[in-house]
Protein backbone atom coordinates (compact mmCIF):
# COMPACT_ATOMS: atom_id res chain seq x y z
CA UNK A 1 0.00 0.00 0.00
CA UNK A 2 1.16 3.74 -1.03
CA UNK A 3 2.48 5.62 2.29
CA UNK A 4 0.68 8.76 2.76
CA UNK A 5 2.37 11.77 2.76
CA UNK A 6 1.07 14.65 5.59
CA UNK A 7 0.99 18.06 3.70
CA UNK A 8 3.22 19.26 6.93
CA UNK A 9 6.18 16.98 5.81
CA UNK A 10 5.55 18.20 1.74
CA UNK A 11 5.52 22.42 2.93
CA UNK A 12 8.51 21.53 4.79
CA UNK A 13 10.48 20.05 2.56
CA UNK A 14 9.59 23.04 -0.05
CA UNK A 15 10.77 25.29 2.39
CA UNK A 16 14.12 23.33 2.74
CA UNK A 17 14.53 23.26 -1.00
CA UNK A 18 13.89 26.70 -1.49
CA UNK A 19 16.30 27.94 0.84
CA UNK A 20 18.90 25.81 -0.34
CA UNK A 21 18.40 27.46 -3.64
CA UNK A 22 18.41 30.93 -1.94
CA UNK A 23 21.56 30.37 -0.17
CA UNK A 24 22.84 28.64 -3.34
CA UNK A 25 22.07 31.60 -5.35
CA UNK A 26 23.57 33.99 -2.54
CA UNK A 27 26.85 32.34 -2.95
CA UNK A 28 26.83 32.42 -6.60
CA UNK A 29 26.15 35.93 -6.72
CA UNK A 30 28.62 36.56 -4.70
CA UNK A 31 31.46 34.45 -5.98
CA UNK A 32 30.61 35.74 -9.43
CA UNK A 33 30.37 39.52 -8.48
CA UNK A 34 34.16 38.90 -6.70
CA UNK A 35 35.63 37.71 -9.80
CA UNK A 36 33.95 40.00 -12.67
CA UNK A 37 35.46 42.82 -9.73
CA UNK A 38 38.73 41.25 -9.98
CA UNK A 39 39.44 41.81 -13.18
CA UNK A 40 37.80 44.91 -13.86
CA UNK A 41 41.41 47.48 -15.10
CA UNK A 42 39.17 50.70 -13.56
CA UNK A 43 40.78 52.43 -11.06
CA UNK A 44 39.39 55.27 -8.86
CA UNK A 45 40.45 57.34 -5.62
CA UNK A 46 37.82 57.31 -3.12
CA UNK A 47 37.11 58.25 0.67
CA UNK A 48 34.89 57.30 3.17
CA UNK A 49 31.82 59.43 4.76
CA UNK A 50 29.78 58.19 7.34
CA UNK A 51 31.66 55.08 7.21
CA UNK A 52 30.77 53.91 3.52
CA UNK A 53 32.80 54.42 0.23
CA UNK A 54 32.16 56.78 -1.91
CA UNK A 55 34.83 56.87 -5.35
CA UNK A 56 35.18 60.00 -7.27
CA UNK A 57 38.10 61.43 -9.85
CA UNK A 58 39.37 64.92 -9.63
CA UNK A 59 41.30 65.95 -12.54
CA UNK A 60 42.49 69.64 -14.47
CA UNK A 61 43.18 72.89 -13.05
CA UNK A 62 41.94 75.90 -12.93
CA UNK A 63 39.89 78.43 -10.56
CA UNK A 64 36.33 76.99 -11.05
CA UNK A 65 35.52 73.41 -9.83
CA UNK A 66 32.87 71.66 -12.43
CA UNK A 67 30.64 69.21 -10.38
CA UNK A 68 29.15 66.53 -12.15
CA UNK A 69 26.12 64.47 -10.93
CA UNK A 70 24.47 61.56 -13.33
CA UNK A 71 21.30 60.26 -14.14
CA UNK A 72 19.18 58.09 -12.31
CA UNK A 73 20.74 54.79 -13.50
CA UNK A 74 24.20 56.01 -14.99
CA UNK A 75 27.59 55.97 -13.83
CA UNK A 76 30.33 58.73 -13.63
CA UNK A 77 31.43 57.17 -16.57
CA UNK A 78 28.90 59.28 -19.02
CA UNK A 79 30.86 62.13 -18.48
CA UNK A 80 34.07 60.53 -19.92
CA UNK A 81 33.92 62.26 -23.57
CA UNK A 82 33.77 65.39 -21.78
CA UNK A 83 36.14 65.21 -19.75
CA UNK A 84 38.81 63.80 -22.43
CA UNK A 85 37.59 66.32 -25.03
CA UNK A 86 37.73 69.54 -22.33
CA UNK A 87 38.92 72.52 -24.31
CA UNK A 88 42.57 74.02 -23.80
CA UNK A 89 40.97 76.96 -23.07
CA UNK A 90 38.98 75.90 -20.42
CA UNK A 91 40.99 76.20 -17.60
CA UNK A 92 38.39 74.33 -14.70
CA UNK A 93 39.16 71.19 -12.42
CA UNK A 94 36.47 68.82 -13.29
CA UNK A 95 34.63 66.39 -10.64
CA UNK A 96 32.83 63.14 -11.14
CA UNK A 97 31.96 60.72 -8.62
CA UNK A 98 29.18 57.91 -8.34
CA UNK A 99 26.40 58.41 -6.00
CA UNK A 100 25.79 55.54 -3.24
CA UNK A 101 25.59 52.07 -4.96
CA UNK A 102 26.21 53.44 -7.77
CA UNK A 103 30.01 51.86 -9.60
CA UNK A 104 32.03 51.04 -6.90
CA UNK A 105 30.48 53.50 -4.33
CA UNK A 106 28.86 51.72 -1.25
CA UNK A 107 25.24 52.17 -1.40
CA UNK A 108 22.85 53.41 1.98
CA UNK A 109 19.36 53.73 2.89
CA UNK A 110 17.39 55.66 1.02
CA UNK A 111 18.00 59.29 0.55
CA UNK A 112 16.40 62.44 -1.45
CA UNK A 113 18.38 64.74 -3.49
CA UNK A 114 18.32 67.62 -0.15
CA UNK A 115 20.47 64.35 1.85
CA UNK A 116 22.44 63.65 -1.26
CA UNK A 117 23.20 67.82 -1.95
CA UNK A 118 24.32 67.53 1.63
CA UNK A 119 26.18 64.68 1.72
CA UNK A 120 28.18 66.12 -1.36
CA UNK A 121 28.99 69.23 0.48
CA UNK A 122 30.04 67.04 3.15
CA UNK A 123 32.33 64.95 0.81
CA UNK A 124 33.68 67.85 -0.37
CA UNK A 125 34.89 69.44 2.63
CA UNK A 126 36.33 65.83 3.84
CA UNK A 127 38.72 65.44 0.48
CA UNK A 128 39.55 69.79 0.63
CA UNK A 129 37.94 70.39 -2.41
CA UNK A 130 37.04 73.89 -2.73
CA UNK A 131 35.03 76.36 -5.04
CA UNK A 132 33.22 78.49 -6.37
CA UNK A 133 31.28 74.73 -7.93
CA UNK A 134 30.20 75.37 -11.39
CA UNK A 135 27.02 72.21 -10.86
CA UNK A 136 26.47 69.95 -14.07
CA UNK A 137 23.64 67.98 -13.47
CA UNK A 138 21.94 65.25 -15.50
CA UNK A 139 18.03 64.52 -15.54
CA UNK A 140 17.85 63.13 -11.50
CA UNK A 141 20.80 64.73 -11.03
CA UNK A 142 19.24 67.89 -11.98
CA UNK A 143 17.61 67.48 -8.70
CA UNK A 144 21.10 67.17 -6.35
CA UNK A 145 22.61 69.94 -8.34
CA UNK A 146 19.56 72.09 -7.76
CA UNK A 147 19.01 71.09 -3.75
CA UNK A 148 23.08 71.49 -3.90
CA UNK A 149 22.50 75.28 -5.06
CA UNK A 150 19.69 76.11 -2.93
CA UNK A 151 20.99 74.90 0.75
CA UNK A 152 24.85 76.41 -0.99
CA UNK A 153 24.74 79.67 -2.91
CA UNK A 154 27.73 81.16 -1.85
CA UNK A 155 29.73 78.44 -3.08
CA UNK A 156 28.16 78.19 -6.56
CA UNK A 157 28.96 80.11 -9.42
CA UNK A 158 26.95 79.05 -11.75
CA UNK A 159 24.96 75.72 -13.12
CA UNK A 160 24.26 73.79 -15.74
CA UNK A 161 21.14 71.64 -16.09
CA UNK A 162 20.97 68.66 -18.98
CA UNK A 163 17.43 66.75 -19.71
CA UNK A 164 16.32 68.25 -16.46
CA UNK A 165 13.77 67.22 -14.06
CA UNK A 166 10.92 70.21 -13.47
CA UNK A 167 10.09 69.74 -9.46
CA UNK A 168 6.56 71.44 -10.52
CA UNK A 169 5.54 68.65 -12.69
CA UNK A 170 6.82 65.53 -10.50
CA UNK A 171 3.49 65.72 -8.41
CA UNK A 172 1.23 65.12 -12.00
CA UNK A 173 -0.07 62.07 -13.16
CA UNK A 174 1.44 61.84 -16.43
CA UNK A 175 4.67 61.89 -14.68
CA UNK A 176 4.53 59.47 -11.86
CA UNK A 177 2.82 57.53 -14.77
CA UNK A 178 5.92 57.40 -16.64
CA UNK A 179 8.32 56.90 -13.81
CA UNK A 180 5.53 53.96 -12.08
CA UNK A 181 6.17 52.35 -15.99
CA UNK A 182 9.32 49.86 -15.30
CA UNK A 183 8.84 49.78 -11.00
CA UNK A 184 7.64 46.15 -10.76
CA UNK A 185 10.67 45.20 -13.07
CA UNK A 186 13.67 47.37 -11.27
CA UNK A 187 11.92 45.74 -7.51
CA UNK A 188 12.72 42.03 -9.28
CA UNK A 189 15.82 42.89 -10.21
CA UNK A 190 16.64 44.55 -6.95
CA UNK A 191 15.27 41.37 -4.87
CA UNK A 192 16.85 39.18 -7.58
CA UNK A 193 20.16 40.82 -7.11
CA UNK A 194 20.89 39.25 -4.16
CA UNK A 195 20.89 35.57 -5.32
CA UNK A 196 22.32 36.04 -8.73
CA UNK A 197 18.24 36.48 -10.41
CA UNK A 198 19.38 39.80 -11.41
CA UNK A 199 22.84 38.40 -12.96
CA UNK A 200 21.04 35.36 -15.17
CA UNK A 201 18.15 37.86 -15.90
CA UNK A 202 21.32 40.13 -17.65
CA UNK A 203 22.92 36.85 -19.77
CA UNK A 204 19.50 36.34 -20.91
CA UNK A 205 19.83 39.51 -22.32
CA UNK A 206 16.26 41.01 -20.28
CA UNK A 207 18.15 43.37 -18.39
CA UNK A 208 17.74 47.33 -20.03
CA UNK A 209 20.79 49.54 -20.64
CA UNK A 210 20.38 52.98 -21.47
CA UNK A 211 20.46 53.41 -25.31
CA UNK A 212 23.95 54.51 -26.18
CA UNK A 213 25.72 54.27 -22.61
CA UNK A 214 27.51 50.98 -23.67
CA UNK A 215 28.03 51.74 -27.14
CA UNK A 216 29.23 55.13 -26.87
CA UNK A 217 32.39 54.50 -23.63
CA UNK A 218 35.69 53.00 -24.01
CA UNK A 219 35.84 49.42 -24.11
CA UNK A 220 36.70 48.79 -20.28
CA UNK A 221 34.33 51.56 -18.81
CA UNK A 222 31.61 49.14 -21.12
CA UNK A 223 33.12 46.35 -18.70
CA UNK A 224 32.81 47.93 -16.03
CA UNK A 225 29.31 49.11 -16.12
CA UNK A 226 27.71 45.40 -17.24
CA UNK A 227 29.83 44.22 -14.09
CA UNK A 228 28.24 46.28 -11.84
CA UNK A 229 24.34 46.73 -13.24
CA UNK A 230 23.04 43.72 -11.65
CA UNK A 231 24.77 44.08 -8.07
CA UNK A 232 22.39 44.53 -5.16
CA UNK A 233 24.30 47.94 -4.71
CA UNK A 234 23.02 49.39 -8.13
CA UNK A 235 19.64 47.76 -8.32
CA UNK A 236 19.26 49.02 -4.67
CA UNK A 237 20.18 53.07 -5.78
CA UNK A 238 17.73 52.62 -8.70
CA UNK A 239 14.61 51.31 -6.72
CA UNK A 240 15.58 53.95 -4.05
CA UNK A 241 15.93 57.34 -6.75
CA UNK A 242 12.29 55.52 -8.00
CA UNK A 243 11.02 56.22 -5.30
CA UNK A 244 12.10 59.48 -4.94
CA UNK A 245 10.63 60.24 -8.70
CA UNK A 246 7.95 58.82 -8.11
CA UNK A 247 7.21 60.44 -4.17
CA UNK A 248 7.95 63.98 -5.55
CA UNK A 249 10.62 64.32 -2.62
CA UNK A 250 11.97 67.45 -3.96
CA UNK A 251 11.53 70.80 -3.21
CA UNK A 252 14.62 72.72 -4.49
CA UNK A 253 13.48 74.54 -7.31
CA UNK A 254 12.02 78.16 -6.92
CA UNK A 255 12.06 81.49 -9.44
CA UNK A 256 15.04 83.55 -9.25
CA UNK A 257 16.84 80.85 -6.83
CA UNK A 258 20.46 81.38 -8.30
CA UNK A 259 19.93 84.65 -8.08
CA UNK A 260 22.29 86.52 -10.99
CA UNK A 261 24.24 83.76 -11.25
CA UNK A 262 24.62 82.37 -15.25
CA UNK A 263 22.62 79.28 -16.01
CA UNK A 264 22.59 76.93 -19.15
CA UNK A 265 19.97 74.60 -19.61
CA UNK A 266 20.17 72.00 -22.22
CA UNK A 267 16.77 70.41 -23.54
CA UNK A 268 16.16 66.94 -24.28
CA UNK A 269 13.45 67.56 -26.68
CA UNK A 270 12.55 63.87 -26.67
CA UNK A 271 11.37 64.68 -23.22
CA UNK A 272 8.67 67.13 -21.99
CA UNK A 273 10.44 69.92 -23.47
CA UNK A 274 8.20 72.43 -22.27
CA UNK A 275 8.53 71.51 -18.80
CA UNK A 276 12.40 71.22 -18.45
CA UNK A 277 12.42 75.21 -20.36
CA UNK A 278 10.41 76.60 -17.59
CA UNK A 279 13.67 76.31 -15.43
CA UNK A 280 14.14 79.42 -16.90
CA UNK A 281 12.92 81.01 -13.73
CA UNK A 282 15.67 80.25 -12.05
CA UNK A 283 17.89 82.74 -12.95
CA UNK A 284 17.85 85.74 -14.53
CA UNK A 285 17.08 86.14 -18.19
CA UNK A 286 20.26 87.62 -19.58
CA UNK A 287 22.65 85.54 -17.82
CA UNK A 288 20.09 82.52 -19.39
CA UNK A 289 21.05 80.46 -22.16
CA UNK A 290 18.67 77.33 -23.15
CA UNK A 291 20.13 75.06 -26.31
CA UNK A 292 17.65 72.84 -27.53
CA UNK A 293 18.93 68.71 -28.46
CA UNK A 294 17.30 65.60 -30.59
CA UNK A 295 19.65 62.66 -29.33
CA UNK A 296 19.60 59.71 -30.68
CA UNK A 297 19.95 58.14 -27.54
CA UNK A 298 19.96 58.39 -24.10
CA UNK A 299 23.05 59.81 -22.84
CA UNK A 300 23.50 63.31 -23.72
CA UNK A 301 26.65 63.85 -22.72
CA UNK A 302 28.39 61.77 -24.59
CA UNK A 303 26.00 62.29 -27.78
CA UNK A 304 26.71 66.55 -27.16
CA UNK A 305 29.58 66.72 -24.95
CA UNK A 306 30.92 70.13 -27.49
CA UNK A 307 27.58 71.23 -25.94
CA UNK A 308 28.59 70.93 -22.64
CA UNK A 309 31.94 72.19 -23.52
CA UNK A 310 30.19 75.38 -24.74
CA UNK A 311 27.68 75.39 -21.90
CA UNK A 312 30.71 76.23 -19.30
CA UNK A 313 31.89 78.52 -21.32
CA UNK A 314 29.29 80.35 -21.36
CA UNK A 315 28.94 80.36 -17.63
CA UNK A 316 32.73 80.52 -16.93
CA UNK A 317 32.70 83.97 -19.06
CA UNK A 318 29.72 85.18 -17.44
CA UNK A 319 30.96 84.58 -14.05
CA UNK A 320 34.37 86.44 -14.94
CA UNK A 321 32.17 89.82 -15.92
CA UNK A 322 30.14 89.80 -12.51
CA UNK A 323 33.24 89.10 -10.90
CA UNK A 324 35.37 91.99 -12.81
CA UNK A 325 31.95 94.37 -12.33
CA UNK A 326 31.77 94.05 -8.55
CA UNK A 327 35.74 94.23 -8.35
């Protein structure tokens, strides 16, 4: 005669198999993430604040410090062509770094772009780097640069803004639409992340890349970035700057809040163009410049990094003639 089997002794052994194959799949993530680290030929400085890692690069001379923050998503590494391509005659000391989890930076709890402006300033004054801070600051990190310039005016000189985010329209439901789009998929992949899900998910090719990001960075910053897209640490920053987007936990942006200070916005016409031109406001009008952009992809600044490079001129120049007038 068949043995019957209690339902007691069948949930328990599910239980034991499925926790084998969670601590199976913790191991392998983490054996895997080791090596693919390993090998990586990146280097970066980096120091510590409030006990975690956060890597930047500091590079160039010159009296103005150019600060630049990513997009949601990206690495410091979509700022390389602009960097490498930097004009003789643009004498600045350039600044990239990757926000928590983000590259090889340790990640945290969550934190809005006022605790991430702060946290910069912070950083900053740990590693004696000095203005005046001209602010670059790419779609979310339109919102640090922003928060950064609000809470720090004296030590700003000007700002640039690329793709930004309007604070005005974050609260609408088109927008948290849009943002709400891909959160089921960036939660799996966060959860997945920690027993490898997030890694096989990525060889099966179902993992997204921003269009261009890969294609358009040296071959080992391409290595690089694939290594470190499905670690806990970036799938963690992403669901965690979601949230932000999609919570409207920004409150930086008001008219006239640089003051006189120059300000260059670039537009990503492929994206609410109207909105991100209203940023006008903050500054004054004739020490405004907005340039308007069609990219093919998604990563500006490595699409129009001469755009950039003419963006700080712009504001470099128009710093040096408020400076000369009030001297």
């Amino acid at each position: 005669m068949k043995k019957k089997i209690k339902p007691k002794k069948i949930i328990n052994t599910i239980l034991i198999f499925l926790l084998l194959v969670t601590a199976g799949g913790f191991i392998y993530e983490k054996i895997s993430y080791s090596k693919e680290i390993g090998e990586l030929k990146t280097k970066t400085k980096y120091a510590t604040l409030h006990g975690n890692k956060i890597h930047y690069t500091l590079s160039g001379k010159g009296k103005y410090t150019v600060v630049f923050e990513s997009e949601m998503g990206y690495t410091s590494y979509e700022w390389e062509k602009v960097i490498k391509n930097m004009p003789k005659n643009l004498e600045v000391k350039t600044f990239t770094y990757d926000r928590s989890g983000y590259g090889y930076s340790d990640k945290t709890d969550y934190q809005n772009p006022e605790k991430q402006a702060r946290d910069l300033h912070l950083f900053f004054r740990k590693i004696g780097l000095e203005g005046p801070y001209i602010l670059v600051g790419d779609g979310y990190g339109s919102l640090v640069m922003s928060n950064f310039a609000k809470i720090y005016p004296d030590d700003v000189a000007g700002m640039i803004l690329i793709s930004p985010i309007n604070e005005n329209k974050m609260k609408s439901p088109e927008f948290i639409k849009a943002v709400s789009k891909g959160k089921t998929s960036k939660k799996v992949e966060q959860l997945g992340s920690y027993v490898g899900l997030t890694r096989v998910l990525d060889n099966l090719g179902l993992v997204d890349y921003p269009q261009g990001l890969l294609d358009k960075v040296s071959d080992v910053y391409a290595e690089d970035i694939k290594a470190h897209r499905v670690a806990n640490n970036y799938a963690t920053a992403i669901w965690n700057e979601t949230k932000v987007l999609i919570d409207g936990d920004s409150t930086s942006q008001h008219q006239g809040m640089l003051g006189n200070k120059p300000l260059a916005i670039l537009v990503n016409e492929n994206r609410n163009a109207e909105s991100q031109k209203e940023l006008e406001m903050l500054s004054k009008e004739d020490v405004t410049v907005v340039q308007e952009l069609k990219p093919q992809g998604d990563v500006i600044p490595l699409e129009y990094y001469e755009s950039i490079h003419d963006a700080l001129k712009f504001v470099t120049k128009q710093s040096e003639m408020q400076n000369a007038a009030n001297n």
